[in-house]
C-alpha atoms as a PDB file:
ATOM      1  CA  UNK A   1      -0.563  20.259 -18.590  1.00  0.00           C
ATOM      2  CA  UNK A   2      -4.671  20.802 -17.511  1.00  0.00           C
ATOM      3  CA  UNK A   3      -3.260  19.220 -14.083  1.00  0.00           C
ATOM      4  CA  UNK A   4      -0.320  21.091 -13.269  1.00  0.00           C
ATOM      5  CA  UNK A   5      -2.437  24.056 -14.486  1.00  0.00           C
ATOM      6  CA  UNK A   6      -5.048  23.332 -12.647  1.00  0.00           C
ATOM      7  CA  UNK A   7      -2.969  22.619  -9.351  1.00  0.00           C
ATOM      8  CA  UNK A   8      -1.044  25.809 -10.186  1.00  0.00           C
ATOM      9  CA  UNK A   9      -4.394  27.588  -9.601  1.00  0.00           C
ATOM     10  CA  UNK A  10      -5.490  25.897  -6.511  1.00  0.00           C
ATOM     11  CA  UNK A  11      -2.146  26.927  -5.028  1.00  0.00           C
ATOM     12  CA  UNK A  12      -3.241  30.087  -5.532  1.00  0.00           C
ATOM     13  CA  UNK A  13      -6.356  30.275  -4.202  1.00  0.00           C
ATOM     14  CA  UNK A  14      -5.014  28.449  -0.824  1.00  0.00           C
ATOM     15  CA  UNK A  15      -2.457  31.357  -1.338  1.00  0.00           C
ATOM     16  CA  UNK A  16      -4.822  33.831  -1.016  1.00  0.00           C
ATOM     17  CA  UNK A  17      -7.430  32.551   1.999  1.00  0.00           C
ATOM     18  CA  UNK A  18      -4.544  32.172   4.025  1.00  0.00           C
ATOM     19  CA  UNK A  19      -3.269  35.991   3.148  1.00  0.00           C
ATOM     20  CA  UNK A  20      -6.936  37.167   4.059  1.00  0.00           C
ATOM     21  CA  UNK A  21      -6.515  34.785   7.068  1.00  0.00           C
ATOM     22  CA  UNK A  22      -3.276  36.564   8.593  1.00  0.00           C
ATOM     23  CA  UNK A  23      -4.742  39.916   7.465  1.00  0.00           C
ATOM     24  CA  UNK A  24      -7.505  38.890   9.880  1.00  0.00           C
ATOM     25  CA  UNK A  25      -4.727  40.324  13.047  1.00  0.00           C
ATOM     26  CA  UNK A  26      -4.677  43.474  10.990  1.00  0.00           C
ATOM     27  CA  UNK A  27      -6.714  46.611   9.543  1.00  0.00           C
ATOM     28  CA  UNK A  28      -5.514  46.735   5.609  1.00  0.00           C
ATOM     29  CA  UNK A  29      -5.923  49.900   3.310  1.00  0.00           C
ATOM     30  CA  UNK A  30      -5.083  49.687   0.342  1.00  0.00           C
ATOM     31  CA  UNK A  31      -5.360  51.875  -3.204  1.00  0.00           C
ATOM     32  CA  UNK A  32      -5.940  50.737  -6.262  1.00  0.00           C
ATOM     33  CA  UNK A  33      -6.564  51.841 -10.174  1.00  0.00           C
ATOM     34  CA  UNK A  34      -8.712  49.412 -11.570  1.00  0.00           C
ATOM     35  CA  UNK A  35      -7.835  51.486 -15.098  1.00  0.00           C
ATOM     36  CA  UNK A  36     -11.216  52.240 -16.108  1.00  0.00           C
ATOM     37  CA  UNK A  37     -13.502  50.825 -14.000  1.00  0.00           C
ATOM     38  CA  UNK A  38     -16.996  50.395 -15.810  1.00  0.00           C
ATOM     39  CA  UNK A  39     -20.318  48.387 -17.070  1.00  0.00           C
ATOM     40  CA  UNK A  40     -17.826  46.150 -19.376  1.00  0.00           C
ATOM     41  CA  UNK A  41     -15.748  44.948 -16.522  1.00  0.00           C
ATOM     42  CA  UNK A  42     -18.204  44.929 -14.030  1.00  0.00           C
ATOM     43  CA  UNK A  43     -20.149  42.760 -16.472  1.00  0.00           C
ATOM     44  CA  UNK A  44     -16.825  40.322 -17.206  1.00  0.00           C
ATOM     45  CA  UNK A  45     -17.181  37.540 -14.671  1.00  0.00           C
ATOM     46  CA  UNK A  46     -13.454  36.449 -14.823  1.00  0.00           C
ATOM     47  CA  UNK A  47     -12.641  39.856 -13.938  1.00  0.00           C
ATOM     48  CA  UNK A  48     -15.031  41.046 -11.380  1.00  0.00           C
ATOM     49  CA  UNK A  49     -14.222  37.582  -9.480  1.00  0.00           C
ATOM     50  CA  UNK A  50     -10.382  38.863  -9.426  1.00  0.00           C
ATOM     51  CA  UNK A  51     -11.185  41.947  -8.093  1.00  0.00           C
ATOM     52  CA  UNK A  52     -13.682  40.674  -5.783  1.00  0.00           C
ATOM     53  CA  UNK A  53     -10.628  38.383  -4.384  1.00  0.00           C
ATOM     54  CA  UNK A  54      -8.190  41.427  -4.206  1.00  0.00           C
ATOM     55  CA  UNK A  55     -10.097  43.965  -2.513  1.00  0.00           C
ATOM     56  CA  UNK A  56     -12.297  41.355   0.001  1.00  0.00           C
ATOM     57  CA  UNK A  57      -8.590  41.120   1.389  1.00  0.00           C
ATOM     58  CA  UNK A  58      -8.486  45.051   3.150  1.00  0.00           C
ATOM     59  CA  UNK A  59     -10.655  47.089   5.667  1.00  0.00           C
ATOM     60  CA  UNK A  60     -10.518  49.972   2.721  1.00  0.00           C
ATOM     61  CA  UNK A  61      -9.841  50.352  -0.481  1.00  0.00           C
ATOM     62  CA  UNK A  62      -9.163  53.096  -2.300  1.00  0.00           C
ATOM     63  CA  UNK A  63     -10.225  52.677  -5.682  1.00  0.00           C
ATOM     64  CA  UNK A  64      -9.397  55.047  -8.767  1.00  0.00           C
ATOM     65  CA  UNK A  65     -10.461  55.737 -12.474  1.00  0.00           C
ATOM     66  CA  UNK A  66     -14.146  54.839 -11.700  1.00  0.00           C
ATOM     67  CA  UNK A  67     -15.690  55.180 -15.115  1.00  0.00           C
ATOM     68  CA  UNK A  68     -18.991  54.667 -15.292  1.00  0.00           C
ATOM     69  CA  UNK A  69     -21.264  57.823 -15.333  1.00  0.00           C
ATOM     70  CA  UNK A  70     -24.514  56.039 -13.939  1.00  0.00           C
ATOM     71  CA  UNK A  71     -23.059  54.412 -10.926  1.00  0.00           C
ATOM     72  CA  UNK A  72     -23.765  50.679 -12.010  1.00  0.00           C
ATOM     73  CA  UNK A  73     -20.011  49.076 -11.739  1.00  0.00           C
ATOM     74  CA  UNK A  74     -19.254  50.164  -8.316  1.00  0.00           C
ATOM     75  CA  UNK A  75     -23.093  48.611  -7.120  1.00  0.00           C
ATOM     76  CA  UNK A  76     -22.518  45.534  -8.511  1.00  0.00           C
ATOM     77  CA  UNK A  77     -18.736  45.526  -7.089  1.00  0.00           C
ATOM     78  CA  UNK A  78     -20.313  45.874  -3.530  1.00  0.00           C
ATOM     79  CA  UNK A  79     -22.912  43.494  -4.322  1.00  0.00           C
ATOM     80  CA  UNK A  80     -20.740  40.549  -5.210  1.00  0.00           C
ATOM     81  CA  UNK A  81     -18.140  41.582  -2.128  1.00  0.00           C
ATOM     82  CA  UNK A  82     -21.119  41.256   0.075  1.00  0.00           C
ATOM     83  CA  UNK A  83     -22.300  38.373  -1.671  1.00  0.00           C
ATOM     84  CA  UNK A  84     -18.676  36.911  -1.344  1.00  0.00           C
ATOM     85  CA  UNK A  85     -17.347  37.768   1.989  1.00  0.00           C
ATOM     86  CA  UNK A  86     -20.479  37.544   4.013  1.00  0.00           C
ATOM     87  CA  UNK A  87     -18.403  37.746   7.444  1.00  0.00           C
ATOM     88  CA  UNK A  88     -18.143  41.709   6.817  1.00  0.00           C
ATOM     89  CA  UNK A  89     -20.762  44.313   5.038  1.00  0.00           C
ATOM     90  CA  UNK A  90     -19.254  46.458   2.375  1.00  0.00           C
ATOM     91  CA  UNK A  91     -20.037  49.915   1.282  1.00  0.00           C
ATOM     92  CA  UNK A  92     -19.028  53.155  -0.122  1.00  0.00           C
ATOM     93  CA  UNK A  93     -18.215  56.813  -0.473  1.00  0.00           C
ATOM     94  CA  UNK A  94     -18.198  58.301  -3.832  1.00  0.00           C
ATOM     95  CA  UNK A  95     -16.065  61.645  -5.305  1.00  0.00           C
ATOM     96  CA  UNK A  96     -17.468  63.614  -7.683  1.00  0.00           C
ATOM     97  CA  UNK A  97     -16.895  62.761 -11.624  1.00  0.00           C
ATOM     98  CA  UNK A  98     -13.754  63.981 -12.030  1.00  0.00           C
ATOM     99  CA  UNK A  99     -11.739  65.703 -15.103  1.00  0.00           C
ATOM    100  CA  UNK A 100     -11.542  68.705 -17.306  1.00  0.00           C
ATOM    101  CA  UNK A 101     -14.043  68.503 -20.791  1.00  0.00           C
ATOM    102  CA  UNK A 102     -15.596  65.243 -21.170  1.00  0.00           C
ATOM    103  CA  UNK A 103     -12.809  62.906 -19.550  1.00  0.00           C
ATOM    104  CA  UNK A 104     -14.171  61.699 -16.273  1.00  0.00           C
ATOM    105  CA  UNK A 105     -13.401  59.463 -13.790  1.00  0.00           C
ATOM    106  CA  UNK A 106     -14.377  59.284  -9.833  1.00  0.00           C
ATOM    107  CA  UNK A 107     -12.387  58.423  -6.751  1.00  0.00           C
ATOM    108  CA  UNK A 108     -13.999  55.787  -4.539  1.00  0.00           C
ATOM    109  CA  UNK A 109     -13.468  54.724  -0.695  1.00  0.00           C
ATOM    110  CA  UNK A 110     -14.649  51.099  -0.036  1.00  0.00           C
ATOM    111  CA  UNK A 111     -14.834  49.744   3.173  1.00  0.00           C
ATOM    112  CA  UNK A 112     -16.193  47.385   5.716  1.00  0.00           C
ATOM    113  CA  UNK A 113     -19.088  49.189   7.606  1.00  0.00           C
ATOM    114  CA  UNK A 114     -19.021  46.657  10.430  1.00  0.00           C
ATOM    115  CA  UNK A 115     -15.801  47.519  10.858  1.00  0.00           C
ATOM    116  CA  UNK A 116     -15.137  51.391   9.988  1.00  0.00           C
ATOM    117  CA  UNK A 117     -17.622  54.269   9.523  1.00  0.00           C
ATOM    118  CA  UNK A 118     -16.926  57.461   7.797  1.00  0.00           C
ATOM    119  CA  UNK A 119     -17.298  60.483   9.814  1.00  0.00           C
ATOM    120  CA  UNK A 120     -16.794  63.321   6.727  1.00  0.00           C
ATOM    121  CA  UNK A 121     -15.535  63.660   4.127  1.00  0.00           C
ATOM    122  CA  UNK A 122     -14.554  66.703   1.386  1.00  0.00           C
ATOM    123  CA  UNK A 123     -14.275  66.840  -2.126  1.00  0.00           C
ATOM    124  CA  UNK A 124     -11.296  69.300  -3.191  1.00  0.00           C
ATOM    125  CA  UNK A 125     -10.366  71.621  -6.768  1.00  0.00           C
ATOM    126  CA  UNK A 126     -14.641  71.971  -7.909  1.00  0.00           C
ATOM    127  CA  UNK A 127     -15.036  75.895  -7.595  1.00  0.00           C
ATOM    128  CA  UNK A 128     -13.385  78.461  -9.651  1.00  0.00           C
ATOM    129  CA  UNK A 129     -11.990  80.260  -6.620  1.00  0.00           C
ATOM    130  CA  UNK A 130     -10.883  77.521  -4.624  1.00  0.00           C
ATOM    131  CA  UNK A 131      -6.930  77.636  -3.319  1.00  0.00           C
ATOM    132  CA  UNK A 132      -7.155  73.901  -4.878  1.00  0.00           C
ATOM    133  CA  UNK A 133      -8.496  74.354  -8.286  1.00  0.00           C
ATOM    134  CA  UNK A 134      -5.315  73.500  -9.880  1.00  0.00           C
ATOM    135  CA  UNK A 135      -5.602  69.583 -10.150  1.00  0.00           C
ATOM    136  CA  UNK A 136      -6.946  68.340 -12.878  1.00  0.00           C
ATOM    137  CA  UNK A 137      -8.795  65.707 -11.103  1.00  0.00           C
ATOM    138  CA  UNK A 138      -9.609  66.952  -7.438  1.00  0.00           C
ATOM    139  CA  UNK A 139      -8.054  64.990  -4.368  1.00  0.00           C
ATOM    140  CA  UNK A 140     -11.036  63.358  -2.086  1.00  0.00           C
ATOM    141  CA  UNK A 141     -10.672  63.275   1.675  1.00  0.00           C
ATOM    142  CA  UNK A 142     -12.397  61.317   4.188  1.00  0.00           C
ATOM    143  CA  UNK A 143     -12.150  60.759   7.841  1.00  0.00           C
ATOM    144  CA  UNK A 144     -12.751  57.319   9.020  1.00  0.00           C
ATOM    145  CA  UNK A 145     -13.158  56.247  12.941  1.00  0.00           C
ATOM    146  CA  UNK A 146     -12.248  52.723  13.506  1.00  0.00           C
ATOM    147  CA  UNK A 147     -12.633  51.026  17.278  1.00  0.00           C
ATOM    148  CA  UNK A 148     -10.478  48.441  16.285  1.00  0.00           C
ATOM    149  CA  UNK A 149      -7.631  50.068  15.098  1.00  0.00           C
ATOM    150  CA  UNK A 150      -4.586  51.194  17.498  1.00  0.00           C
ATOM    151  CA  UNK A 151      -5.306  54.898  16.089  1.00  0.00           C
ATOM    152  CA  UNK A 152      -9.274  55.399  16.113  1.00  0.00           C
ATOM    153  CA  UNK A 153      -9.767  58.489  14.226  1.00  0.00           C
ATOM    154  CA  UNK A 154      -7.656  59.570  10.412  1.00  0.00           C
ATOM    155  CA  UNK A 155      -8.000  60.564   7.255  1.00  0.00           C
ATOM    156  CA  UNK A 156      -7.242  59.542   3.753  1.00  0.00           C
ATOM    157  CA  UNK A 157      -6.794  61.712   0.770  1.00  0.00           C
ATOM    158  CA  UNK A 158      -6.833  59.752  -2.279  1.00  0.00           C
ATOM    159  CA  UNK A 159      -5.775  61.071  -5.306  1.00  0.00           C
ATOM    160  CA  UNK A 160      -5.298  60.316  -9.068  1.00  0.00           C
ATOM    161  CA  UNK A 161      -2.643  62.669 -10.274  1.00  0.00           C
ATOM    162  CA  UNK A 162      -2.640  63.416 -14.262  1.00  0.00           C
ATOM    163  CA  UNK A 163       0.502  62.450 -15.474  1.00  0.00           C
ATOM    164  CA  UNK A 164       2.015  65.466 -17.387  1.00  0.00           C
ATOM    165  CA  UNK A 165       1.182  67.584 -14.240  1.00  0.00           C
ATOM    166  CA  UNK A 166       1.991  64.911 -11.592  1.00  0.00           C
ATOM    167  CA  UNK A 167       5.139  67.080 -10.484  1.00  0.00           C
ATOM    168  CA  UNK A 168       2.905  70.252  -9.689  1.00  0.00           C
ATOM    169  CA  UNK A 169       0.155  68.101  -8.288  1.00  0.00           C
ATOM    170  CA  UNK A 170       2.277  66.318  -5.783  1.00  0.00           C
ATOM    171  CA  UNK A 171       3.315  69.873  -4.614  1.00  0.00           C
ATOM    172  CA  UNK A 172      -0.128  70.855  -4.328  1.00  0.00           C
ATOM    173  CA  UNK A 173      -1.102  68.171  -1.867  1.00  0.00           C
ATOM    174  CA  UNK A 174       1.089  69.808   0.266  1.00  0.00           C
ATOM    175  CA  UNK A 175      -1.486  72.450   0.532  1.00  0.00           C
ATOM    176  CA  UNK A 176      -4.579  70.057   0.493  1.00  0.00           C
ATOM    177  CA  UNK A 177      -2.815  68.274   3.436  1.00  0.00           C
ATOM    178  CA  UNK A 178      -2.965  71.267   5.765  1.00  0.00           C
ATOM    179  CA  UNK A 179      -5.871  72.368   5.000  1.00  0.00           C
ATOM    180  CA  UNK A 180      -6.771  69.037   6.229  1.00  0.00           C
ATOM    181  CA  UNK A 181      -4.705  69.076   9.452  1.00  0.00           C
ATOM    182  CA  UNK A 182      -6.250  72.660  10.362  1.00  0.00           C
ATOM    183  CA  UNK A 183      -9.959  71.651   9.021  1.00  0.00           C
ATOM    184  CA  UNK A 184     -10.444  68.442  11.038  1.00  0.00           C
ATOM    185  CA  UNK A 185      -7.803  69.299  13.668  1.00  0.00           C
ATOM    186  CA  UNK A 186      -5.915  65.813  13.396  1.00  0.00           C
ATOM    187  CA  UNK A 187      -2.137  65.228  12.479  1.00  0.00           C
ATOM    188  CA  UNK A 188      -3.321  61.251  11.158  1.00  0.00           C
ATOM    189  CA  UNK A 189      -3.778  62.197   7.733  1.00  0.00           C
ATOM    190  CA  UNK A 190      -2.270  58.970   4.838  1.00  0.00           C
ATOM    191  CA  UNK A 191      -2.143  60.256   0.753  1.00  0.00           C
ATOM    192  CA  UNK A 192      -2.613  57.545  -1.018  1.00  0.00           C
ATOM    193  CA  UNK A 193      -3.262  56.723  -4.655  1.00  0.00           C
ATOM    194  CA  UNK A 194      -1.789  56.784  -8.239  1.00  0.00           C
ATOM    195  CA  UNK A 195       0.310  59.259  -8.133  1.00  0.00           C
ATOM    196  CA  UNK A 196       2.180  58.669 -11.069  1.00  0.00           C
ATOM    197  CA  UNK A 197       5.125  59.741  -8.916  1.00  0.00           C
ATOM    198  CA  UNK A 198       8.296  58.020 -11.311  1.00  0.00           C
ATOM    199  CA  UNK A 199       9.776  57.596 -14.321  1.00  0.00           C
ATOM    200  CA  UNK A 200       9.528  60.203 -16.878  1.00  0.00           C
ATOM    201  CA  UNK A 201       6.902  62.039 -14.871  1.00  0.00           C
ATOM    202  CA  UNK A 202       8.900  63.276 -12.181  1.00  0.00           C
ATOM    203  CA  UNK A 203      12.227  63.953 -13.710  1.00  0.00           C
ATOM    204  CA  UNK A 204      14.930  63.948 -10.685  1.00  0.00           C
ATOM    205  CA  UNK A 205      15.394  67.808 -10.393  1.00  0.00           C
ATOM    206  CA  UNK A 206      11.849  67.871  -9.620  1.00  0.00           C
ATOM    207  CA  UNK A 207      11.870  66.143  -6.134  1.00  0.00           C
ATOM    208  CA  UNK A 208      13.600  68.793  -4.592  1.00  0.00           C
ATOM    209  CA  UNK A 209      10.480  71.314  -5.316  1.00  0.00           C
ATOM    210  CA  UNK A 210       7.694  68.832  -4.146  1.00  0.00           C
ATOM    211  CA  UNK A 211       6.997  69.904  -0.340  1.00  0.00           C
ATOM    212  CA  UNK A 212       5.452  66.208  -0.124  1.00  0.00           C
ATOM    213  CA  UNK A 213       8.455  65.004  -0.477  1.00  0.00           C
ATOM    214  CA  UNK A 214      10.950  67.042   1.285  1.00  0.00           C
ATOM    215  CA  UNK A 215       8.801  68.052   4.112  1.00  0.00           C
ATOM    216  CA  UNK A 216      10.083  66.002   7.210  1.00  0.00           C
ATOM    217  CA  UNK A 217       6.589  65.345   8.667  1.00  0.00           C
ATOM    218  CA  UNK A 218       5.586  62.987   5.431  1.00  0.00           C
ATOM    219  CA  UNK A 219       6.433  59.704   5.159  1.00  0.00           C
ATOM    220  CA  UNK A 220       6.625  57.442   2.148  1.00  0.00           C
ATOM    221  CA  UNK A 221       6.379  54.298   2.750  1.00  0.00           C
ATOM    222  CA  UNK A 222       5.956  52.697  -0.783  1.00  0.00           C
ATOM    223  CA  UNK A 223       9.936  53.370  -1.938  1.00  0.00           C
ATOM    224  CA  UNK A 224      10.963  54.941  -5.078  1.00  0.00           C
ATOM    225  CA  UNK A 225      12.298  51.188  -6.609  1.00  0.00           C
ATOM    226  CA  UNK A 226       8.818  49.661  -5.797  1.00  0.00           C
ATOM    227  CA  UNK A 227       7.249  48.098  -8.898  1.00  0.00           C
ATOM    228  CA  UNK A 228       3.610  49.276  -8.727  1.00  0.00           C
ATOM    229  CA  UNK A 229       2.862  47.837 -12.490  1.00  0.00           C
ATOM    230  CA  UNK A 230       1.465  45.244 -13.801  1.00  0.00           C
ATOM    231  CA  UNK A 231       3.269  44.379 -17.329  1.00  0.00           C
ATOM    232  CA  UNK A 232       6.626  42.998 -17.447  1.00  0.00           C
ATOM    233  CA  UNK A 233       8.279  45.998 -19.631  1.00  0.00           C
ATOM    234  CA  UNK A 234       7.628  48.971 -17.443  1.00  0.00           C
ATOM    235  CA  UNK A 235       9.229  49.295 -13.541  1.00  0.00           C
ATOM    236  CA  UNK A 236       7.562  52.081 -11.552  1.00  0.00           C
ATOM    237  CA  UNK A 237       6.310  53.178  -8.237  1.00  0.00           C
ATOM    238  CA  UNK A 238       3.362  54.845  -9.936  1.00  0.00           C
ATOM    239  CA  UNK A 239       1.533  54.153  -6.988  1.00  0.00           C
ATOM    240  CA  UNK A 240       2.223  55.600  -3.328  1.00  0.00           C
ATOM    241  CA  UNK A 241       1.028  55.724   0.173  1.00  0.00           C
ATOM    242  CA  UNK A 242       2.591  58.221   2.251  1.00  0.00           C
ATOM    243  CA  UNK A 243       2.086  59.348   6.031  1.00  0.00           C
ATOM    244  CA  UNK A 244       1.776  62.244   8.147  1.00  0.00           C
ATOM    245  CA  UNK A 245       1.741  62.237  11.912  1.00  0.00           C
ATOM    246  CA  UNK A 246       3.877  60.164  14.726  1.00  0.00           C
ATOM    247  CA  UNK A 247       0.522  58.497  15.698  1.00  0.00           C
ATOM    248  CA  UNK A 248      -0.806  57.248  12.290  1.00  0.00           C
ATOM    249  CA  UNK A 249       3.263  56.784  11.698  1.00  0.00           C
ATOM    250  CA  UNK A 250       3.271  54.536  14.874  1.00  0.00           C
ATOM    251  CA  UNK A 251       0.564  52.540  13.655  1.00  0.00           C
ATOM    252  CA  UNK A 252       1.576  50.941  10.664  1.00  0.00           C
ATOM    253  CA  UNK A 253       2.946  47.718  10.758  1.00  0.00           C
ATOM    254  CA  UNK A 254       6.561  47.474  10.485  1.00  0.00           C
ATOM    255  CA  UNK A 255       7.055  46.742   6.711  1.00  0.00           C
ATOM    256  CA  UNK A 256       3.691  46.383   5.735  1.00  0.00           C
ATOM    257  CA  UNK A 257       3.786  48.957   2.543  1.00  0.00           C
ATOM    258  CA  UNK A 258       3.803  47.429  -0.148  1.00  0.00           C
ATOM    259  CA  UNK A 259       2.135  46.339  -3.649  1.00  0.00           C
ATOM    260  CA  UNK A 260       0.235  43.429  -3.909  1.00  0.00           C
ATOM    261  CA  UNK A 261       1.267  41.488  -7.256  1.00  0.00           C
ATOM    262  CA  UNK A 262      -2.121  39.588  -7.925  1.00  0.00           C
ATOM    263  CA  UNK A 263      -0.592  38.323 -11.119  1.00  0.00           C
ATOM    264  CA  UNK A 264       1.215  35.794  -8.279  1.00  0.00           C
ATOM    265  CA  UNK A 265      -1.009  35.677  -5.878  1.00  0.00           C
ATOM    266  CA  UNK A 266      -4.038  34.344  -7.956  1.00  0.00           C
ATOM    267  CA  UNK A 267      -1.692  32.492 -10.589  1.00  0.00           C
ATOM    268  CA  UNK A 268      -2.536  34.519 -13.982  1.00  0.00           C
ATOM    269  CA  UNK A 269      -1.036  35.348 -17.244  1.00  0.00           C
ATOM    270  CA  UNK A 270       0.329  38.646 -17.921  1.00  0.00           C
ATOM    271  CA  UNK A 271      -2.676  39.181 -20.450  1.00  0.00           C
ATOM    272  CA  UNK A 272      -4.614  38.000 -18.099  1.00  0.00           C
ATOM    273  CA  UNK A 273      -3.201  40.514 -15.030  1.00  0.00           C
ATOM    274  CA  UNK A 274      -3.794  43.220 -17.741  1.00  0.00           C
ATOM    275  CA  UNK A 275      -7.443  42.489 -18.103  1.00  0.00           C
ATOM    276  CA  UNK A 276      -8.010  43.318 -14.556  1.00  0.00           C
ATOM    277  CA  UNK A 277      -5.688  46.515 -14.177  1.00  0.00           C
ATOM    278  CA  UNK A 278      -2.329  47.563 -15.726  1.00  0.00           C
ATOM    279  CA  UNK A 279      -1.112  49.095 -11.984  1.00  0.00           C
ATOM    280  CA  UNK A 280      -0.828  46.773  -8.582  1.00  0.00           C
ATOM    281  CA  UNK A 281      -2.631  47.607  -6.049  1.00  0.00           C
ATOM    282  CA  UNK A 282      -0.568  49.187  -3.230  1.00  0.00           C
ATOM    283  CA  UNK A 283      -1.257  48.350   0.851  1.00  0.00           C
ATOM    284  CA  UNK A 284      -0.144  48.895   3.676  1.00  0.00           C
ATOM    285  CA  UNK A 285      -1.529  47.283   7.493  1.00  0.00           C
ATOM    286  CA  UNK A 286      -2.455  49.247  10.506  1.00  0.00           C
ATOM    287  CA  UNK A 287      -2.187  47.540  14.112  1.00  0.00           C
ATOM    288  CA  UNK A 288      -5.318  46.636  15.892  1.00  0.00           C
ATOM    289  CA  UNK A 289      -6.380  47.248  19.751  1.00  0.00           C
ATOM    290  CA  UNK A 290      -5.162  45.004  22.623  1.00  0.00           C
ATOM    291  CA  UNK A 291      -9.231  44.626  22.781  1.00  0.00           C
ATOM    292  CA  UNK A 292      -9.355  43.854  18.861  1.00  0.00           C
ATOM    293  CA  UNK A 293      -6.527  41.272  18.912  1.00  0.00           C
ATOM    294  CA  UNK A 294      -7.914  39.202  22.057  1.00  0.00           C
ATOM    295  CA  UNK A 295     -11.269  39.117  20.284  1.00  0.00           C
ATOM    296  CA  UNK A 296      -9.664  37.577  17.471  1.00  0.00           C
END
């Protein structure tokens, strides 16, 4: 059983080098709720390797439910991703701590500074008069400029929606999204994040009032039948990315979207999967330059 175990697990691995290597021909984003992200897993070896494996596969990830207050988690994330893949250099941009009373969490872009460089960026819902104030957790935007990437210039607003209020949050983006468009005067804008946008959250006579959905300029390309979690009794598509804009639209790789069950991919338990997160992460690939590809 230790053999077949074992071999199970080297299967795995191979598994996943050779899904980083075809990723290579691509840009990857991807979003992902570590569910609470702190000092304890950060200090768990078994886990922090995992996650070290999973996001070391995309150009940016989009991580959620940041927990730790003094900042040490997400360091030592970076440092073993750097430490890991040494053929890129990894970095960050961090939300505020985000959350009514003494619940917070952040919102946290990581990405491949050899690769992509953030140009701004804009943390929405902190002042009492903002249009925006209704989340209970802010959305965070940032604009990223990429030379390798068929579009160069877009943004990504990340957001964690609270689940009783995911319905009204989900319409509110609408708002935060053209804000964007008229703020940074580009159509290439891609939501991404837990949006806890299924199941009981979003009961079906909601859809019809969410202007992120019925809007014909937004695109979803993670489907409402997607399984976005990680344990074997639930069946959501918690998780979303969705698109706006014919470029950015253009862009994406034909069937790309999609979650990425790590359970599989690096051969674990389900107790095991659980450790690490209770959602997949969800991804989705953007095309590179005729210039990018030849230098490949």
């Amino acid at each position: 059983m230790g053999c077949i175990r074992a071999m199970g697990q080297t299967l795995a691995f191979l598994l996943v080098l050779l899904g980083t290597q075809l990723a290579a021909s691509t840009f990857k984003i991807c979003a992902f709720n570590i569910r609470s992200f702190g000092k304890a897993k950060a200090a768990n070896q078994k886990v922090l390797g995992a996650l070290v494996q999973i996001l070391s596969r995309c150009d940016i990830s989009a991580v959620q439910e940041v927990r730790d207050s003094k900042g040490y988690a997400i360091q030592i994330l970076l440092q073993e991703l750097n430490r890991y893949d040494a053929s890129h250099r990894y970095t960050c941009r961090e939300s505020k701590r985000l959350g009514r009373g003494t619940y917070k969490e952040q919102n946290v872009f990581i990405y491949r500074m050899d690769v992509v460089s953030v140009t701004d960026w804009c943390q929405f819902g902190e002042e009492d008069s903002s249009p925006f104030k209704g989340f209970v957790r802010g959305p965070f935007a940032a604009r990223f400029h990429s030379p390798v990437t068929a579009v160069s210039d877009f943004v990504l607003l990340l957001h964690h929606a609270s689940p009783p209020e995911a319905a009204r949050e989900l319409d509110l983006l609408f708002g935060v999204c053209m804000e964007l468009v008229r703020r940074w005067k580009t159509q290439n804008l891609m939501v991404l994040g837990d949006l806890n946008a299924s199941g009981a959250y979003i009961p079906a006579s909601a859809w019809a009032r969410i202007r992120l959905r019925s809007h014909p300029a937004f695109h979803w390309l993670i489907g409402d039948k997607a399984d976005t979690t990680v344990s074997h009794r639930t069946c959501c598509a918690y998780d979303r990315i969705i698109v706006h804009g014919d470029e950015l639209l253009g862009a994406v790789v034909a069937r790309s979207a999609k979650p990425f069950n790590f359970t599989a991919a690096l051969g674990l338990s389900e107790e095991e999967a659980l450790e690490i997160s209770d959602h997949y992460p969800v991804e989705v690939n953007l095309r590179l330059t005729p210039k990018a590809q030849r230098e490949l």
